[in-house]
C-alpha atoms as a PDB file:
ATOM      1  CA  UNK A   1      55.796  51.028 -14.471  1.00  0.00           C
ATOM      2  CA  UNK A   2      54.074  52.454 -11.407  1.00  0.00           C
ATOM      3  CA  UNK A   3      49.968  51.368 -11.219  1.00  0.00           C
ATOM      4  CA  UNK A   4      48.265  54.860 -10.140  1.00  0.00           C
ATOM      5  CA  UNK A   5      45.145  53.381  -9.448  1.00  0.00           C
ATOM      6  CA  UNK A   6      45.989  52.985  -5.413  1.00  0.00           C
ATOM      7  CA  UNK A   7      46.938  57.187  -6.085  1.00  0.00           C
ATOM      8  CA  UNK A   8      43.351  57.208  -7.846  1.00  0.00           C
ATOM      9  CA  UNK A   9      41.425  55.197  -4.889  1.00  0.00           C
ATOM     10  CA  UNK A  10      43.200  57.089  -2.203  1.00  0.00           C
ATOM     11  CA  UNK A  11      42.321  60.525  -4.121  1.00  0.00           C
ATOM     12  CA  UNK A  12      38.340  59.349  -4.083  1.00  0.00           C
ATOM     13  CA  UNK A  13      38.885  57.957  -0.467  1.00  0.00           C
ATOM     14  CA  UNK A  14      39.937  60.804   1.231  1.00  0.00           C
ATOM     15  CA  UNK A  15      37.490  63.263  -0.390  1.00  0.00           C
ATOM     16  CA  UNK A  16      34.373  61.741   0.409  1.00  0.00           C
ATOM     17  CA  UNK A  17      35.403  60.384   3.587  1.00  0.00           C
ATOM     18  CA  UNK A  18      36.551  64.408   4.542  1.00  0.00           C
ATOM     19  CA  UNK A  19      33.368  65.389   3.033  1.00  0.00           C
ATOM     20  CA  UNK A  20      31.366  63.105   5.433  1.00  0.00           C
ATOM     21  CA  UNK A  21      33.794  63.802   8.741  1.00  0.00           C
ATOM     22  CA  UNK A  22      34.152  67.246   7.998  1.00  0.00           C
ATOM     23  CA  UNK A  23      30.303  68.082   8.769  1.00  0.00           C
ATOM     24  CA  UNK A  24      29.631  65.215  11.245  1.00  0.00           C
ATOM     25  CA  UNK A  25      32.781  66.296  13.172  1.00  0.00           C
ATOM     26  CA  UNK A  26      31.847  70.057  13.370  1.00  0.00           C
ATOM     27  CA  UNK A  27      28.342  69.206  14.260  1.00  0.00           C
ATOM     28  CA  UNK A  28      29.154  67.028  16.973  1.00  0.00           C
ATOM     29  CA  UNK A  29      31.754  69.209  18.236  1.00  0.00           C
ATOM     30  CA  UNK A  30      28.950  71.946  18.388  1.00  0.00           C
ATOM     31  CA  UNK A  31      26.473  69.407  19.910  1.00  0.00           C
ATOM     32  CA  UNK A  32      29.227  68.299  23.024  1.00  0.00           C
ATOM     33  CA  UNK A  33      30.423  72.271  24.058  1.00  0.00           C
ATOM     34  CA  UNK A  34      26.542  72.902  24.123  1.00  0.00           C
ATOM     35  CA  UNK A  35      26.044  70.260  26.103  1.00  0.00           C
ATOM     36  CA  UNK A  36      25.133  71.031  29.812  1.00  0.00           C
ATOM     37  CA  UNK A  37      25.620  67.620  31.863  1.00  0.00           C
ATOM     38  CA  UNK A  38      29.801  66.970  32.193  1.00  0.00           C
ATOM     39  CA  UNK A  39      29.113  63.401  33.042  1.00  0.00           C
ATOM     40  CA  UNK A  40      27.386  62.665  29.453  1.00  0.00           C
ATOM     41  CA  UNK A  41      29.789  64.826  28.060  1.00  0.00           C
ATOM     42  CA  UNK A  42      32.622  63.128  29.371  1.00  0.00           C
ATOM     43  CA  UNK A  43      31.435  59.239  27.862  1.00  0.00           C
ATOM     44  CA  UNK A  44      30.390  60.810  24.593  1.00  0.00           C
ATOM     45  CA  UNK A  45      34.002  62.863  24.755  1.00  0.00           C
ATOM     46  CA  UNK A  46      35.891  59.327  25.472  1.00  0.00           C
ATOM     47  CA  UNK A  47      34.012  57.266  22.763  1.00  0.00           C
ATOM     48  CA  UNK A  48      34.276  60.152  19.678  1.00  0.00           C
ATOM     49  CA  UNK A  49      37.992  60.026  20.624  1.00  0.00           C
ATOM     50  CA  UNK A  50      38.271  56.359  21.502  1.00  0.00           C
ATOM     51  CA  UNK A  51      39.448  55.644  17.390  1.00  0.00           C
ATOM     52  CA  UNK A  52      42.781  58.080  17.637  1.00  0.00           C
ATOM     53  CA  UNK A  53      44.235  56.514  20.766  1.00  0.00           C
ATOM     54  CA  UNK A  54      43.164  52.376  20.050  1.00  0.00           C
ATOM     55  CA  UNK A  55      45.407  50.794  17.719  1.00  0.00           C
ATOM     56  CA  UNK A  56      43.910  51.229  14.374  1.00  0.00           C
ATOM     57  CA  UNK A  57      44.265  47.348  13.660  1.00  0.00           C
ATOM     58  CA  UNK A  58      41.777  46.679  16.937  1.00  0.00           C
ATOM     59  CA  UNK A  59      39.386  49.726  15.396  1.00  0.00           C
ATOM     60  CA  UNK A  60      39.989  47.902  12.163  1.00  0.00           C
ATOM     61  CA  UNK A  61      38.495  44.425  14.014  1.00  0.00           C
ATOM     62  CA  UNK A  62      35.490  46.315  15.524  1.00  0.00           C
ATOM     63  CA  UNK A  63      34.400  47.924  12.390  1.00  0.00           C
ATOM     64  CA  UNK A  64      35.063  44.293  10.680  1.00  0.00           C
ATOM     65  CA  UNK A  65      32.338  42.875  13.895  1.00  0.00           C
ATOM     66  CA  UNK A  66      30.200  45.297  12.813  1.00  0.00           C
ATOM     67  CA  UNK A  67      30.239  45.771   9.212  1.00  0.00           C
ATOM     68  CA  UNK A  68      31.262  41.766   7.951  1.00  0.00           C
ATOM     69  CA  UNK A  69      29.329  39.356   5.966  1.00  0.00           C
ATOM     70  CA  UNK A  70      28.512  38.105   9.770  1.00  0.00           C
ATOM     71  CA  UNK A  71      28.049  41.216  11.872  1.00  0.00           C
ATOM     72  CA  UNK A  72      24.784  43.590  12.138  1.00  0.00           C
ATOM     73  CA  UNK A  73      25.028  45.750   9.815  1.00  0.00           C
ATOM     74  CA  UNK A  74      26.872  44.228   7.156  1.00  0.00           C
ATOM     75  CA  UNK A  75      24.145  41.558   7.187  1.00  0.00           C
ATOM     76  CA  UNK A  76      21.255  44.040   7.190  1.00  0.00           C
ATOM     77  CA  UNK A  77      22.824  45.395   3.637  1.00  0.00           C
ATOM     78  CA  UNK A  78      23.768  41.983   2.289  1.00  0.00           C
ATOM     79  CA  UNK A  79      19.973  40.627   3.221  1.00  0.00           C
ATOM     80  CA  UNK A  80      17.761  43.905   1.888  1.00  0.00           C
ATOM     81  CA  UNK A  81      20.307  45.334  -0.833  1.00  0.00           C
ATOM     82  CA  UNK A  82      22.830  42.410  -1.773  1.00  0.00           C
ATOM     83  CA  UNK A  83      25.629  44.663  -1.171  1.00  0.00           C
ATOM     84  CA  UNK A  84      28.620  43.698   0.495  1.00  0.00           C
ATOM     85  CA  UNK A  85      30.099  46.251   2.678  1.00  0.00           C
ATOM     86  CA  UNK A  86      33.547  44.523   3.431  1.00  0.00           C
ATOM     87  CA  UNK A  87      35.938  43.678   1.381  1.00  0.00           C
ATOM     88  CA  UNK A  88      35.307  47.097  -0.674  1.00  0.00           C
ATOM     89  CA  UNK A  89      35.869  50.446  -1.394  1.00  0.00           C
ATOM     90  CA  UNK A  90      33.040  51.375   0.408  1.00  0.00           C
ATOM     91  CA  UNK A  91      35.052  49.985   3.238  1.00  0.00           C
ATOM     92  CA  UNK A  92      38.203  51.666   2.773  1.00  0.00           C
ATOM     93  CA  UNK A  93      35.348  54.905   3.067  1.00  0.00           C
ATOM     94  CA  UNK A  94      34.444  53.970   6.308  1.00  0.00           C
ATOM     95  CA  UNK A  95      37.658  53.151   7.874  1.00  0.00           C
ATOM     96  CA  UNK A  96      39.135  56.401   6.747  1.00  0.00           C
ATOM     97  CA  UNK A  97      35.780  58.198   8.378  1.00  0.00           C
ATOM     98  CA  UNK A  98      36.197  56.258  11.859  1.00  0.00           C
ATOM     99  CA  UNK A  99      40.108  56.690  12.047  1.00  0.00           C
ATOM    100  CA  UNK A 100      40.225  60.539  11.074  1.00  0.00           C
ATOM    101  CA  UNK A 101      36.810  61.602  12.835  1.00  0.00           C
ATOM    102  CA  UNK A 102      38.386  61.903  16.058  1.00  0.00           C
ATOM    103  CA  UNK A 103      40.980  64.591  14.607  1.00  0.00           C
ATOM    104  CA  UNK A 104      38.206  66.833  13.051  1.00  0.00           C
ATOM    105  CA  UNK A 105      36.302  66.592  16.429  1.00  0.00           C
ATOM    106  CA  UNK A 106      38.565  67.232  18.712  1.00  0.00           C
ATOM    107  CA  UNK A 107      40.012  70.324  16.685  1.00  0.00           C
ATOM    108  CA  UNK A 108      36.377  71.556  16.345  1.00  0.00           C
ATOM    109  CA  UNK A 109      35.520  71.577  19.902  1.00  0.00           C
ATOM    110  CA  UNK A 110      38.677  73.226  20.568  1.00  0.00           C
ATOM    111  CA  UNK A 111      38.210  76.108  18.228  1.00  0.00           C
ATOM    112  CA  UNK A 112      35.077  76.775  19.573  1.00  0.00           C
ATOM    113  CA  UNK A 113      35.566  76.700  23.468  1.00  0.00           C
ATOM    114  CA  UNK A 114      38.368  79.389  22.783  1.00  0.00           C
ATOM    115  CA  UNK A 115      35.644  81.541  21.172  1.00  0.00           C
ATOM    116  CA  UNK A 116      34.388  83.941  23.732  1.00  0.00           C
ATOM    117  CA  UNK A 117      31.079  83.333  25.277  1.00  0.00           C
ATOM    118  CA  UNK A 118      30.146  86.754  25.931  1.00  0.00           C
ATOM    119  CA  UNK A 119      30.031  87.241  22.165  1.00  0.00           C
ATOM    120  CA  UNK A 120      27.733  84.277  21.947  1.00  0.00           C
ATOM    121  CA  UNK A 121      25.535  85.934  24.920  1.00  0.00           C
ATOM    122  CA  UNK A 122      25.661  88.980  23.171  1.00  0.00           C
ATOM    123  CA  UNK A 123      24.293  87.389  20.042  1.00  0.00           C
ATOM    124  CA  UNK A 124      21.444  85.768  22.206  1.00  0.00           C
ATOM    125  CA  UNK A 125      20.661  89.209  23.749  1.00  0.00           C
ATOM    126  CA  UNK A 126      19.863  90.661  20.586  1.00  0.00           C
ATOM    127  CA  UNK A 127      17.781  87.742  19.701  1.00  0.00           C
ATOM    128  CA  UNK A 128      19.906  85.799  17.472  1.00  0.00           C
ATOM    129  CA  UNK A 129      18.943  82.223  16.651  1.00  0.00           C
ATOM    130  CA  UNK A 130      21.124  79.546  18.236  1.00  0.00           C
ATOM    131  CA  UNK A 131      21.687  78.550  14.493  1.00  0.00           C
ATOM    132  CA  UNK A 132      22.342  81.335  13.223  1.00  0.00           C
ATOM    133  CA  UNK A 133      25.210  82.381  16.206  1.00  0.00           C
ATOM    134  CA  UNK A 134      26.353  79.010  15.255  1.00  0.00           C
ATOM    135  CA  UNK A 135      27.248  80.435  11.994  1.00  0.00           C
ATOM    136  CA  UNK A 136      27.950  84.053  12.237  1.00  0.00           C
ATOM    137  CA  UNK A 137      29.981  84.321  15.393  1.00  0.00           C
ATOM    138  CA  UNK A 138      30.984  81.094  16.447  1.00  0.00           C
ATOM    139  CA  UNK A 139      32.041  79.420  13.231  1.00  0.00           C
ATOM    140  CA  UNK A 140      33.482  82.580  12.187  1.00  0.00           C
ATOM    141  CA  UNK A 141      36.049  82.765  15.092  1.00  0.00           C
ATOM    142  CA  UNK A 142      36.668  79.328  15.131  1.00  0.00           C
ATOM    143  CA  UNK A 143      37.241  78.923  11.623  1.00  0.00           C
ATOM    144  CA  UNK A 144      40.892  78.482  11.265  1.00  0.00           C
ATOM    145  CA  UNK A 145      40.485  75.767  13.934  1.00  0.00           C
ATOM    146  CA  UNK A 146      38.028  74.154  12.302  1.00  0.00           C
ATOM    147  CA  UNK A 147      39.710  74.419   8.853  1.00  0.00           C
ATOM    148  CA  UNK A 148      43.292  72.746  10.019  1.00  0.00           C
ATOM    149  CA  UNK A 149      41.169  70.069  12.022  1.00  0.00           C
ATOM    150  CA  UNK A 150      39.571  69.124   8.205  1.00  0.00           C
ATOM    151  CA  UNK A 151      43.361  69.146   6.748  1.00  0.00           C
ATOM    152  CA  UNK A 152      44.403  67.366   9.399  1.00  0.00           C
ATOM    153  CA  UNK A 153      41.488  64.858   8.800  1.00  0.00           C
ATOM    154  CA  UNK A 154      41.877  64.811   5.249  1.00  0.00           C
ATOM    155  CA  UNK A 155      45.845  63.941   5.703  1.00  0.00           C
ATOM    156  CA  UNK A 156      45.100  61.499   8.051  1.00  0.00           C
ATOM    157  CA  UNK A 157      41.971  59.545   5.673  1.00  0.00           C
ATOM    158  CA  UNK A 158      44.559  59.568   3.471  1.00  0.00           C
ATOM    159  CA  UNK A 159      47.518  57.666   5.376  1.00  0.00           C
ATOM    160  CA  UNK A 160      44.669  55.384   6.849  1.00  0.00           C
ATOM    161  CA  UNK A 161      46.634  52.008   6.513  1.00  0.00           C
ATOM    162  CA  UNK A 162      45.442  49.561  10.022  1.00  0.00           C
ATOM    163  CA  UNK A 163      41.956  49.869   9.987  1.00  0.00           C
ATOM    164  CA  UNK A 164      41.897  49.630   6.005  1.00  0.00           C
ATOM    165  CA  UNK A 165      43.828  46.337   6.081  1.00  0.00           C
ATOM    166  CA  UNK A 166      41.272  45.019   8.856  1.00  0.00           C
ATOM    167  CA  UNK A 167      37.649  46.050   6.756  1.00  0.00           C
ATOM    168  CA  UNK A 168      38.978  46.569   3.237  1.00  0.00           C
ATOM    169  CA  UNK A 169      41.621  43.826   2.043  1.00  0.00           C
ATOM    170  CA  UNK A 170      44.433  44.948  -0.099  1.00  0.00           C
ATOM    171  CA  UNK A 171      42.756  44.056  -3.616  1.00  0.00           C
ATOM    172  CA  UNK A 172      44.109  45.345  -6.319  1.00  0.00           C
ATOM    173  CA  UNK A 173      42.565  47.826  -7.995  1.00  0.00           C
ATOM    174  CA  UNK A 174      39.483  48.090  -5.830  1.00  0.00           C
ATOM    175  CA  UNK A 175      40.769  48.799  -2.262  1.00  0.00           C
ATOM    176  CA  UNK A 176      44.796  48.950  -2.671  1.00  0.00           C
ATOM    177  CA  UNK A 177      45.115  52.321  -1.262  1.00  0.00           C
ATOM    178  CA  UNK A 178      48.107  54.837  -1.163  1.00  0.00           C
ATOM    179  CA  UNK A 179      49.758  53.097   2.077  1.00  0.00           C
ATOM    180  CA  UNK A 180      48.730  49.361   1.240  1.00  0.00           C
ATOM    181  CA  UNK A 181      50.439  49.785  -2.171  1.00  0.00           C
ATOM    182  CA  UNK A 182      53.484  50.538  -0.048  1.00  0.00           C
ATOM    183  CA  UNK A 183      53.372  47.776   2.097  1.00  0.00           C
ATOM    184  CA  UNK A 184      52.694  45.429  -0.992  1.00  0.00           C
ATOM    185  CA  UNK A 185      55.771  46.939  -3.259  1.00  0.00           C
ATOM    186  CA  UNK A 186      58.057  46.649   0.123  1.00  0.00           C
ATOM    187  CA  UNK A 187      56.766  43.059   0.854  1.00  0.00           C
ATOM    188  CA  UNK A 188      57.475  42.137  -3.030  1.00  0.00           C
ATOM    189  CA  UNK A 189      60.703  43.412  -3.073  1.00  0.00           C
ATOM    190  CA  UNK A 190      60.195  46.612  -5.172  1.00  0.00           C
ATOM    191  CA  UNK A 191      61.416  49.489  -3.078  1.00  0.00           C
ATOM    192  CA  UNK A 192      61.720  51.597  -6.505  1.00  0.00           C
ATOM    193  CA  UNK A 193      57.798  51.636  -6.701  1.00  0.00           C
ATOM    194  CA  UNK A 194      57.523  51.789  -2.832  1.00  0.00           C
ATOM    195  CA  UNK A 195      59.279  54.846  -3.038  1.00  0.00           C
ATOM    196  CA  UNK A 196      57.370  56.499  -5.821  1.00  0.00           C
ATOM    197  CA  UNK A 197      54.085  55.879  -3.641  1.00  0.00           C
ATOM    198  CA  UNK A 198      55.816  56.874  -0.542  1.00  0.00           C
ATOM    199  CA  UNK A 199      57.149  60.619  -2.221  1.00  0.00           C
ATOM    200  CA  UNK A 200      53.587  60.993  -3.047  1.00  0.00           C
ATOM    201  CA  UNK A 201      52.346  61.006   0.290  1.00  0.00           C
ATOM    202  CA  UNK A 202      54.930  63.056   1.603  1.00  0.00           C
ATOM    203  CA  UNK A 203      54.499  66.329  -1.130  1.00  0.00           C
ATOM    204  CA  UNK A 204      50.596  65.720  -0.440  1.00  0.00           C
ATOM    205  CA  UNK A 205      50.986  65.591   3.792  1.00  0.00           C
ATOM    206  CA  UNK A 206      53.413  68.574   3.575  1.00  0.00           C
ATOM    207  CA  UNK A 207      51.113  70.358   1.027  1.00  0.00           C
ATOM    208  CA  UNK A 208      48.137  69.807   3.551  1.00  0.00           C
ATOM    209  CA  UNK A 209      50.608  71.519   6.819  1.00  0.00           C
ATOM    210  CA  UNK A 210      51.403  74.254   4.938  1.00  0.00           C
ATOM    211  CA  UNK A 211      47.606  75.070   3.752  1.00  0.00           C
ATOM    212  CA  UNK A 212      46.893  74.870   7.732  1.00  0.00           C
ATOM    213  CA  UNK A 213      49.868  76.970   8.843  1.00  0.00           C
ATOM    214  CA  UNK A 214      48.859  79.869   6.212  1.00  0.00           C
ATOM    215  CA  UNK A 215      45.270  79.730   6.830  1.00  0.00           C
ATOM    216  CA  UNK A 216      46.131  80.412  10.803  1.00  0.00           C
ATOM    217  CA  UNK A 217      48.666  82.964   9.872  1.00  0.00           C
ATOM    218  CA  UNK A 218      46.295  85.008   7.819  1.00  0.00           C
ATOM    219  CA  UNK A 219      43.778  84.369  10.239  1.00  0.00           C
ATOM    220  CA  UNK A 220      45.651  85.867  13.270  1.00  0.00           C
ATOM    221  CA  UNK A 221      47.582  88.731  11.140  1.00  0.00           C
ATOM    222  CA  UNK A 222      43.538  89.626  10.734  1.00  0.00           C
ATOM    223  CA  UNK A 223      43.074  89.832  14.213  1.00  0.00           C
ATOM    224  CA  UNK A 224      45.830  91.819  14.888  1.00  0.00           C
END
């Protein structure tokens, strides 16, 4: 009989962590095309992105530095709250954040340098806030952009597997995600169960393509 908690774990994963990268990502994506000096841009550009191009198992040992029962912050939360960042789902949270960030950010800032300036000029001229041409011209033309970048995010929180290993642990029941319960049934020998997991995450990743292409269809049939 197939255990659905790694299907239940995954679910939870991936929705808060696209609920956290989802707003940090478009924020900082806003913060870097506003940003006037290329050199700063460039570092902060290289480091947002760093996570997509690394191997996730070495982002999976730099998060584990930093968020262990030894590094910085995972002793700060250990010493003042007694709560053990590693080795938990709280981990599997974070690793999913780090490793799909750079796909919401990058998607993001693309969406919005292909928005026209002179509309965001033309907002300034008539006195617009830069928050509020934030939202009502460039979000608005970027928004398909912006919308497949958070599928694509989502997907990819969800097939987080290197990073997880690294930080999380494969523990039953607590952080035995979606692709770590298919490593674990292939390693045991039960490529029935393996399979089960594995159809799973192909009908959700192909659900989560074909939101993005119809969202960007509608969107440009609207334009037209």
């Amino acid at each position: 009989m197939m255990d659905w908690s790694p299907i239940f774990i995954s679910m939870k994963t991936a929705s808060l962590s696209i609920f956290i990268t989802f707003f940090v990502g478009l924020f900082v994506a806003w913060g870097i095309v506003k940003m006037k000096n290329d050199a700063i841009k460039i570092v902060l550009d290289g480091i947002f992105t760093l996570p997509i191009v690394l191997p996730p198992t070495v982002v999976g040992f730099f998060l584990l530095y930093v968020f262990g029962v030894r590094g910085p912050i995972g002793r700060f939360f250990i010493d003042f709250f007694s709560v053990k960042i590693a080795f938990s789902w709280s981990a599997t949270v974070i690793a999913a954040v780090v490793m799909s960030f750079p796909l919401m950010y990058r998607s993001a800032r693309s969406a919005f340098e292909q928005v026209d300036s002179n509309l965001l000029d033309a907002g300034r001229t008539l006195g617009m806030s830069e928050w509020k041409i934030f939202r009502k011209i460039l979000l608005t033309n970027a928004l398909p952009g912006v919308i497949g970048g958070g599928i694509l995010a989502y997907a990819r929180g969800l097939g987080e597997f290197g990073a997880t290993a690294m930080l999380a642990g494969n523990i039953a029941g607590q952080t035995r995600t979606l692709p770590m319960a298919v490593y674990s049934e292939v390693a045991a020998g039960n490529m029935g169960s393996a399979f089960d997991y594995v159809i799973f995450i192909v009908i959700i990743a192909f659900f989560a393509i074909f939101i993005m292409d119809y969202v960007t269809i509608r969107k440009e049939k609207q334009w037209k």
